[in-house]
PDB file of N, CA and C in Angstrom:
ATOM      1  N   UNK A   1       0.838  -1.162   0.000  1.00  0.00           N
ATOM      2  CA  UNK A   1       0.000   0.000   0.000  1.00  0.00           C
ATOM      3  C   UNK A   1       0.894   1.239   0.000  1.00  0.00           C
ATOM      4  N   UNK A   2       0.400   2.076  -0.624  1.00  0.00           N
ATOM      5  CA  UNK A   2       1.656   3.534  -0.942  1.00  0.00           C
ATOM      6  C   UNK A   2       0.637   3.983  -0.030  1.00  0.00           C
ATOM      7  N   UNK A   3       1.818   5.496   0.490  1.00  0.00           N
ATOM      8  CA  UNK A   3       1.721   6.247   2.004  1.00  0.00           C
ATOM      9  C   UNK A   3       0.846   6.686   1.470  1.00  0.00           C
ATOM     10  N   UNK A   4       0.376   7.582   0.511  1.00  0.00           N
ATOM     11  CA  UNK A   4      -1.203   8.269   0.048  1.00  0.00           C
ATOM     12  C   UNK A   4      -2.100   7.752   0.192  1.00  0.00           C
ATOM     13  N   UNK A   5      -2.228   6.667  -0.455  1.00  0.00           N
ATOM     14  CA  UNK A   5      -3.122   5.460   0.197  1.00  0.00           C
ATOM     15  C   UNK A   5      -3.995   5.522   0.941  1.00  0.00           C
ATOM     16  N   UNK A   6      -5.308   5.610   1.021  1.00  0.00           N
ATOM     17  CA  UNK A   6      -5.903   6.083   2.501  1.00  0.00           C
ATOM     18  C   UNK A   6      -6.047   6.803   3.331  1.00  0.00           C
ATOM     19  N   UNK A   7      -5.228   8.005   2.451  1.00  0.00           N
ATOM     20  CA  UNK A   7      -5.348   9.231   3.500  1.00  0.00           C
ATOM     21  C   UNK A   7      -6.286  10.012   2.657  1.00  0.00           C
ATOM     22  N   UNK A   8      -7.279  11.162   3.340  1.00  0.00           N
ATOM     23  CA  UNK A   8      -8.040  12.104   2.321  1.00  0.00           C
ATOM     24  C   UNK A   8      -7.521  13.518   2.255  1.00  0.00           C
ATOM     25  N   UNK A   9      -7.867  13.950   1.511  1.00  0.00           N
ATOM     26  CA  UNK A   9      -7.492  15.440   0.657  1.00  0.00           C
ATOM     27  C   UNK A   9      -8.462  16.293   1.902  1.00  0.00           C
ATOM     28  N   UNK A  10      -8.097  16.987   2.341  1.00  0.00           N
ATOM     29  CA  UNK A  10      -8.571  18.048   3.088  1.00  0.00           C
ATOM     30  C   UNK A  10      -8.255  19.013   3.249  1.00  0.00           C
ATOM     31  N   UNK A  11      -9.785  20.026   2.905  1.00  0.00           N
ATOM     32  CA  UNK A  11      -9.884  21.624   2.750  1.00  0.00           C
ATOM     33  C   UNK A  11      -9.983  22.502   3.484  1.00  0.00           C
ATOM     34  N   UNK A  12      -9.095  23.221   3.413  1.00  0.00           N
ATOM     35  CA  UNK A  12      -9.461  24.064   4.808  1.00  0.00           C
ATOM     36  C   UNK A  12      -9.879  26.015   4.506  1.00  0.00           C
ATOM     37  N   UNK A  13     -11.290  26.303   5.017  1.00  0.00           N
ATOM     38  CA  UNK A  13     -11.696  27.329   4.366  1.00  0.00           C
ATOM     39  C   UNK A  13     -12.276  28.142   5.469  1.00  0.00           C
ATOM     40  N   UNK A  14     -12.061  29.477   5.583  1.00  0.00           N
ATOM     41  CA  UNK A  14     -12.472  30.354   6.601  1.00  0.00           C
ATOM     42  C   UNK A  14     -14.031  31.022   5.833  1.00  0.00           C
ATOM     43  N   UNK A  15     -14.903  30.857   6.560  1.00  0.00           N
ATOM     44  CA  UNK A  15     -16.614  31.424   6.257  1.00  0.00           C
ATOM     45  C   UNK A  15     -16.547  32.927   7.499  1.00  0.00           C
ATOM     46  N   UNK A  16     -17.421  33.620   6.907  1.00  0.00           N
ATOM     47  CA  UNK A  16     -17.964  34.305   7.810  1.00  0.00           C
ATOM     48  C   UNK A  16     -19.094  33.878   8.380  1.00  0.00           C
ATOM     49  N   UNK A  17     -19.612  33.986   9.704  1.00  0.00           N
ATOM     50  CA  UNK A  17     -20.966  33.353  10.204  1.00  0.00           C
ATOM     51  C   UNK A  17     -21.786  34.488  10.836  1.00  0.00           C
ATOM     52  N   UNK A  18     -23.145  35.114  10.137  1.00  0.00           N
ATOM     53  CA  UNK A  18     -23.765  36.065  10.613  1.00  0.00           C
ATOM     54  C   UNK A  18     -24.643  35.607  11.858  1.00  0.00           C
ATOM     55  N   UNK A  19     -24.624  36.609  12.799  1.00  0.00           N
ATOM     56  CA  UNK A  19     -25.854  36.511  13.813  1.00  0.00           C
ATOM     57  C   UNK A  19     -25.869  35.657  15.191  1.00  0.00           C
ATOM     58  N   UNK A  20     -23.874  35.602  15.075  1.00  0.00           N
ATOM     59  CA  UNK A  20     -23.626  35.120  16.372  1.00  0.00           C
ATOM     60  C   UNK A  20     -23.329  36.478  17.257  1.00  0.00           C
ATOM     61  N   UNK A  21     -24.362  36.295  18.928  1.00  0.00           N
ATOM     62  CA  UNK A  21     -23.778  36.837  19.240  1.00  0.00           C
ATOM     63  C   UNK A  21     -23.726  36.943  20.956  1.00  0.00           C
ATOM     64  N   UNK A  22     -23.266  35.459  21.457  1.00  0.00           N
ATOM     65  CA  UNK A  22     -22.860  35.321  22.400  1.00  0.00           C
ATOM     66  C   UNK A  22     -22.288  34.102  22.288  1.00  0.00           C
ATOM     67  N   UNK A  23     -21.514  33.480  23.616  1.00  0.00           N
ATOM     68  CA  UNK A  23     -21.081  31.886  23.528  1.00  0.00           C
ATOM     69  C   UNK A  23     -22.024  30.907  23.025  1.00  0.00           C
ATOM     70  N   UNK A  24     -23.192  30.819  23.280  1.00  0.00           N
ATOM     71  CA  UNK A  24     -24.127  29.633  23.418  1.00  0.00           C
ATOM     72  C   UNK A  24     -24.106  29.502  21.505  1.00  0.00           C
ATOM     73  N   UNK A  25     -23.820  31.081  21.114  1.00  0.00           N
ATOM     74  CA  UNK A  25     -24.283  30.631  19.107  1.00  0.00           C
ATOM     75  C   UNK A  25     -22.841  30.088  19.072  1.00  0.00           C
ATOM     76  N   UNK A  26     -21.500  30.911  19.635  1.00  0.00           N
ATOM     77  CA  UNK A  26     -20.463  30.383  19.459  1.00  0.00           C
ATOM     78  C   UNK A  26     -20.401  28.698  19.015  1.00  0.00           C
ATOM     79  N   UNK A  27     -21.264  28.248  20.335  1.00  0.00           N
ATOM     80  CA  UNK A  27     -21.333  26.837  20.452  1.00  0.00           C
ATOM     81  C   UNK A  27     -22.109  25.635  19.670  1.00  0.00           C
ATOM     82  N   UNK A  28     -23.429  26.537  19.386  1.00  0.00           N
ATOM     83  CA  UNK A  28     -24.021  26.199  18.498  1.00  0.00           C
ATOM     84  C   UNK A  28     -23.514  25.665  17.252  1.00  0.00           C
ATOM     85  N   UNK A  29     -23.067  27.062  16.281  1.00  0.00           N
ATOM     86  CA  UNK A  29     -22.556  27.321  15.063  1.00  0.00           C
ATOM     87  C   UNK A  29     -21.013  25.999  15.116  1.00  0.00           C
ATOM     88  N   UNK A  30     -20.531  25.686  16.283  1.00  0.00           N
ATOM     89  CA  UNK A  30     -19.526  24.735  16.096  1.00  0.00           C
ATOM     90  C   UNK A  30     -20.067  23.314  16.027  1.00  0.00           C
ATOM     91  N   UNK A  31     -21.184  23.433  17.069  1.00  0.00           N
ATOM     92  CA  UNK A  31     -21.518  21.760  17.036  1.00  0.00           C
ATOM     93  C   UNK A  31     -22.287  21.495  15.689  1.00  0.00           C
ATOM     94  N   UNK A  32     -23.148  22.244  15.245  1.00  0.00           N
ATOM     95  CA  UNK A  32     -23.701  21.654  13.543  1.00  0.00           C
ATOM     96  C   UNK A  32     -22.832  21.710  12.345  1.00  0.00           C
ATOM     97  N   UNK A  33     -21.540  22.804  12.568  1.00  0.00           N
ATOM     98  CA  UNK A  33     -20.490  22.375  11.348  1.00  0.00           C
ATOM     99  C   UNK A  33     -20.020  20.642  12.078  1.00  0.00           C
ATOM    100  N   UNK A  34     -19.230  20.608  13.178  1.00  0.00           N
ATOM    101  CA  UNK A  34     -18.725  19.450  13.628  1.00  0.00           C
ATOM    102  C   UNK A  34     -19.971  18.466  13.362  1.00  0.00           C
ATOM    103  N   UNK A  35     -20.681  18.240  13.654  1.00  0.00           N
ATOM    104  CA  UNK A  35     -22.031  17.325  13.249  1.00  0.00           C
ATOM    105  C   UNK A  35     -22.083  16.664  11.421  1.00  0.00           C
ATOM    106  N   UNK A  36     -21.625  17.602  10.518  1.00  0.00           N
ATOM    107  CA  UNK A  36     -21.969  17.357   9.336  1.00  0.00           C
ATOM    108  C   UNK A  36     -20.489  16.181   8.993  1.00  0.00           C
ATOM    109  N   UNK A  37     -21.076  14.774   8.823  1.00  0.00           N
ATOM    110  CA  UNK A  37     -20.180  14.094   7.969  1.00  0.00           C
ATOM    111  C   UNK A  37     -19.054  14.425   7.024  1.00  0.00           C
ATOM    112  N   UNK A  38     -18.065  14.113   7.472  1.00  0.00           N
ATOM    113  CA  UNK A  38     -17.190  14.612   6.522  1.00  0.00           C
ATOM    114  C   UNK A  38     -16.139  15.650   6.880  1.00  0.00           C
ATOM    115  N   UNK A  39     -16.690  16.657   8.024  1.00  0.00           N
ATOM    116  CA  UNK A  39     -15.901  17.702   8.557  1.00  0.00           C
ATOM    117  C   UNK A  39     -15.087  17.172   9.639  1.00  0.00           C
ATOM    118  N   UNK A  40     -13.919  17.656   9.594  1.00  0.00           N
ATOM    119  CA  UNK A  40     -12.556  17.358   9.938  1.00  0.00           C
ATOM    120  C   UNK A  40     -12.401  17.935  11.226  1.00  0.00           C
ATOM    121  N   UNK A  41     -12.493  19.246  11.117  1.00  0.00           N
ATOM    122  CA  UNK A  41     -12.359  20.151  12.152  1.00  0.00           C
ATOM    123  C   UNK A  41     -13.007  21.479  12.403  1.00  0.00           C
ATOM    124  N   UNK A  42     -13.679  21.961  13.078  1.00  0.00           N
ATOM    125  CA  UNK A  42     -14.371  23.284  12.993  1.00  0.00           C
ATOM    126  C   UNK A  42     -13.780  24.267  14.098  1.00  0.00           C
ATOM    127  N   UNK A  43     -13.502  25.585  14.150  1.00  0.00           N
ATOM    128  CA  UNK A  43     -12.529  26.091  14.958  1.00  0.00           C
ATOM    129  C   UNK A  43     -13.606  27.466  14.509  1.00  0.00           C
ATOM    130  N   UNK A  44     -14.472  28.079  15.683  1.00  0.00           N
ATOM    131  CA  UNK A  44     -15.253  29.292  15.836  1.00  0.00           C
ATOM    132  C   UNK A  44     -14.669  30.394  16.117  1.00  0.00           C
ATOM    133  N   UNK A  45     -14.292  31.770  15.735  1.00  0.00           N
ATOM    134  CA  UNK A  45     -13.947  32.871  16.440  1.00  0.00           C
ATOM    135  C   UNK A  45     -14.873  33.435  16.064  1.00  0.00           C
ATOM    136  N   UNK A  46     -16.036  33.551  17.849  1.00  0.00           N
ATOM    137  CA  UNK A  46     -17.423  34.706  18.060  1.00  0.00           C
ATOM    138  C   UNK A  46     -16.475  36.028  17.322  1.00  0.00           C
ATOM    139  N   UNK A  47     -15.916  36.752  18.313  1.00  0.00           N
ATOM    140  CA  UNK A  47     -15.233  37.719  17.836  1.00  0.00           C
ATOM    141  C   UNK A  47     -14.935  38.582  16.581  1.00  0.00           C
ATOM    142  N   UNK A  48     -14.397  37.691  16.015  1.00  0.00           N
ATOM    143  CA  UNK A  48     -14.378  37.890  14.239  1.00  0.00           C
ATOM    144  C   UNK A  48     -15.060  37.914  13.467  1.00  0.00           C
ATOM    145  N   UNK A  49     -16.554  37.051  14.034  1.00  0.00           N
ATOM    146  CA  UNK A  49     -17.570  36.197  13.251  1.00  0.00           C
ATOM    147  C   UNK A  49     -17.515  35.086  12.264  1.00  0.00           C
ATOM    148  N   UNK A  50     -16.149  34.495  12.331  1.00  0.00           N
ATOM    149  CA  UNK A  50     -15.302  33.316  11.253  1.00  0.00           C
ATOM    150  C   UNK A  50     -15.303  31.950  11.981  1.00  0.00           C
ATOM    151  N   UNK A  51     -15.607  31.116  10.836  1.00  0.00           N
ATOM    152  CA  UNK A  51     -15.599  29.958  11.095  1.00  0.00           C
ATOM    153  C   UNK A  51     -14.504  29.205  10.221  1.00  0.00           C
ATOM    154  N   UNK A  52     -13.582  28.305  10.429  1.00  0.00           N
ATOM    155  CA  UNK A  52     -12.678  27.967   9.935  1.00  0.00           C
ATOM    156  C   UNK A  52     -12.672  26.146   9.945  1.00  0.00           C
ATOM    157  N   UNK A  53     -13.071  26.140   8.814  1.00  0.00           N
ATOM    158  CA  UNK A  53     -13.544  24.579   8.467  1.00  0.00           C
ATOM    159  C   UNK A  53     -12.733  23.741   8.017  1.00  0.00           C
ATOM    160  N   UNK A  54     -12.166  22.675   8.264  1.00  0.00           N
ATOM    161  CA  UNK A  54     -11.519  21.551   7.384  1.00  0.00           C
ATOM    162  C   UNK A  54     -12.756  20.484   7.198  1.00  0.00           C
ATOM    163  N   UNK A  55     -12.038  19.755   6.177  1.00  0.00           N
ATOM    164  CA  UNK A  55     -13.554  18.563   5.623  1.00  0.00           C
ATOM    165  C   UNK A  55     -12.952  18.199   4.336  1.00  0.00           C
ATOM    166  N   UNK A  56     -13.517  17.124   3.975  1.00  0.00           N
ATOM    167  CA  UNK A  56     -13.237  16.433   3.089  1.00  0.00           C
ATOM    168  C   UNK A  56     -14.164  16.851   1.843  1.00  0.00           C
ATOM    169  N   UNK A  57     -13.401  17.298   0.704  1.00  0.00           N
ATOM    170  CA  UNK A  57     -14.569  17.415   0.102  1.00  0.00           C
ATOM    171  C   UNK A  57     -15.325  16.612  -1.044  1.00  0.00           C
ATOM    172  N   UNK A  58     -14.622  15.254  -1.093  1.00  0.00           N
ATOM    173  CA  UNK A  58     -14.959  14.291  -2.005  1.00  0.00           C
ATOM    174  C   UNK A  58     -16.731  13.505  -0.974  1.00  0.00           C
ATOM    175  N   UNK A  59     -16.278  13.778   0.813  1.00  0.00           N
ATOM    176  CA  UNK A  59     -17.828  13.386   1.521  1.00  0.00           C
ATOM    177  C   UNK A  59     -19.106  14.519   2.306  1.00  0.00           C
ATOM    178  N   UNK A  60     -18.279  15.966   1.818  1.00  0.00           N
ATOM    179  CA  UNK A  60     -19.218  17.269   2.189  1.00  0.00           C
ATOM    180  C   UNK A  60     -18.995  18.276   1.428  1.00  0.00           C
ATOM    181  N   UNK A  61     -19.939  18.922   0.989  1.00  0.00           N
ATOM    182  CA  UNK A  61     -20.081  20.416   0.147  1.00  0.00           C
ATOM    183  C   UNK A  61     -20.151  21.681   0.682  1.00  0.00           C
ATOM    184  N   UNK A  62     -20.059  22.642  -0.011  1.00  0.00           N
ATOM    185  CA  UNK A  62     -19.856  23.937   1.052  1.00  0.00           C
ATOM    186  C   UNK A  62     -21.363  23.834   1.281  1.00  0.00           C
ATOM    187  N   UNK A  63     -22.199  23.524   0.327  1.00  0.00           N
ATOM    188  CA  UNK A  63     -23.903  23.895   0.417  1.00  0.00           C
ATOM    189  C   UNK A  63     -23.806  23.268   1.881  1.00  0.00           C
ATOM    190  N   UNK A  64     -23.875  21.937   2.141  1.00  0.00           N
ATOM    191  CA  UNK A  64     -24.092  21.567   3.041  1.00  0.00           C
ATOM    192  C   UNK A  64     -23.333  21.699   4.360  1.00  0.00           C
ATOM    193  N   UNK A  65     -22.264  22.086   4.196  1.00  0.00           N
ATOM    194  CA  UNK A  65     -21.853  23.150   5.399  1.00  0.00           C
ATOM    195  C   UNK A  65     -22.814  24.060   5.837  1.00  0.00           C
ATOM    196  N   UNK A  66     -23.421  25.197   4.536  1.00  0.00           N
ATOM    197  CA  UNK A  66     -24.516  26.233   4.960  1.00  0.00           C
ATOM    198  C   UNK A  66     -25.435  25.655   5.167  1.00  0.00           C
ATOM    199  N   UNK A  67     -26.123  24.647   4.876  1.00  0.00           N
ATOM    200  CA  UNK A  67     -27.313  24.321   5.660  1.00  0.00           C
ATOM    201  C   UNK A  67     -27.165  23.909   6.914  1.00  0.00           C
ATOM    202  N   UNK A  68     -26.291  23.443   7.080  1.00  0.00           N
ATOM    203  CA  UNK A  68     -26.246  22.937   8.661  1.00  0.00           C
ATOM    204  C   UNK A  68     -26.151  24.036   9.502  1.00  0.00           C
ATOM    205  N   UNK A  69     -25.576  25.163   9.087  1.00  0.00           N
ATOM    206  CA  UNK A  69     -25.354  26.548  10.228  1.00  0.00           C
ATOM    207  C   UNK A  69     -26.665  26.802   9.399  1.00  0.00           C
ATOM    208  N   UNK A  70     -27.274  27.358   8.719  1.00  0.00           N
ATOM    209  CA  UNK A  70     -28.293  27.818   9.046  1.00  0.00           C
ATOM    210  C   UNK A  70     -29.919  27.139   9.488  1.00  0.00           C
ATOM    211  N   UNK A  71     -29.622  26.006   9.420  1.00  0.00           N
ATOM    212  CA  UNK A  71     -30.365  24.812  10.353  1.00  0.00           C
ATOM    213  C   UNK A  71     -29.999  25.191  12.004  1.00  0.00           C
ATOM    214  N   UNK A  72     -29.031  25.509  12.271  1.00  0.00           N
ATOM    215  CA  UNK A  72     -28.946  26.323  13.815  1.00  0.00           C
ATOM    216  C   UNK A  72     -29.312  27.465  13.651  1.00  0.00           C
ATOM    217  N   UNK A  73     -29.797  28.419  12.614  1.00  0.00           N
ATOM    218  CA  UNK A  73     -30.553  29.794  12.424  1.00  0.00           C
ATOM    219  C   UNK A  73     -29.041  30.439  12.956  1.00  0.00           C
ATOM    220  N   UNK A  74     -28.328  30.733  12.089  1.00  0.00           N
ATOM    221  CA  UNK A  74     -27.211  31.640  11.653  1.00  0.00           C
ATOM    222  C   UNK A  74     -27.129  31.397   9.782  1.00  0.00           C
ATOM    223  N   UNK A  75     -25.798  32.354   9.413  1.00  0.00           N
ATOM    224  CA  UNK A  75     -25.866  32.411   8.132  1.00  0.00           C
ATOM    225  C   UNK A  75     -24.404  32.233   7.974  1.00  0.00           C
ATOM    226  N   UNK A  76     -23.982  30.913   6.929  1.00  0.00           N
ATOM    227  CA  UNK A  76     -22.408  31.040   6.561  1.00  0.00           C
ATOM    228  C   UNK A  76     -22.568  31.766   5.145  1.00  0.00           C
ATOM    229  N   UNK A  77     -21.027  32.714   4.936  1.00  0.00           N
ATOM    230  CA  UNK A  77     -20.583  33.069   3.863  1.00  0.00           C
ATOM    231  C   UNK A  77     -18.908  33.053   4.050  1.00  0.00           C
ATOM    232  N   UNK A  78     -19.134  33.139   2.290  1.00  0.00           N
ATOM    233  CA  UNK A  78     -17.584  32.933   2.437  1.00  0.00           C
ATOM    234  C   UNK A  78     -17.080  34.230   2.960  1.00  0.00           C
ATOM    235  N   UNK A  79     -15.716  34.036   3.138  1.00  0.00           N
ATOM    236  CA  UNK A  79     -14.941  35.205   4.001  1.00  0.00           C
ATOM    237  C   UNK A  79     -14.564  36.291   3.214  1.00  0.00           C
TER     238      UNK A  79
END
């Protein structure tokens, strides 16, 4: 088996996320990116309003990144 082999291609993309605006959306907006199959890693700064996503994108789409935050009633865009 070659070292590539089994490993996946992963994207890593900063969104803006509208309409956070305390910890609890902080928390929110992280657990439904982390929730969606496929995502790698989700890393929130309330502050900034950015969400910074890794994921695979051969098993998740950006669409479905945005539905899942706005299924928690926030809004992703790109940065």
């Amino acid at each position: 088996m070659d070292a590539a082999e089994g490993e996946i291609a992963v994207t890593t993309q900063t969104f803006k996320v509208h309409g956070m605006s305390c910890a609890h959306c902080h928390a929110a907006v992280t657990k439904a990116l982390r929730d969606v199959p496929g995502v790698t890693s989700a890393e929130v700064d309330g502050p900034k309003a950015e969400a910074r996503v890794g994921y695979d994108p051969a098993k998740v789409t950006v669409a479905q990144l945005t539905k899942a935050v706005e299924d928690a009633g926030y809004v992703l865009a790109p940065a």
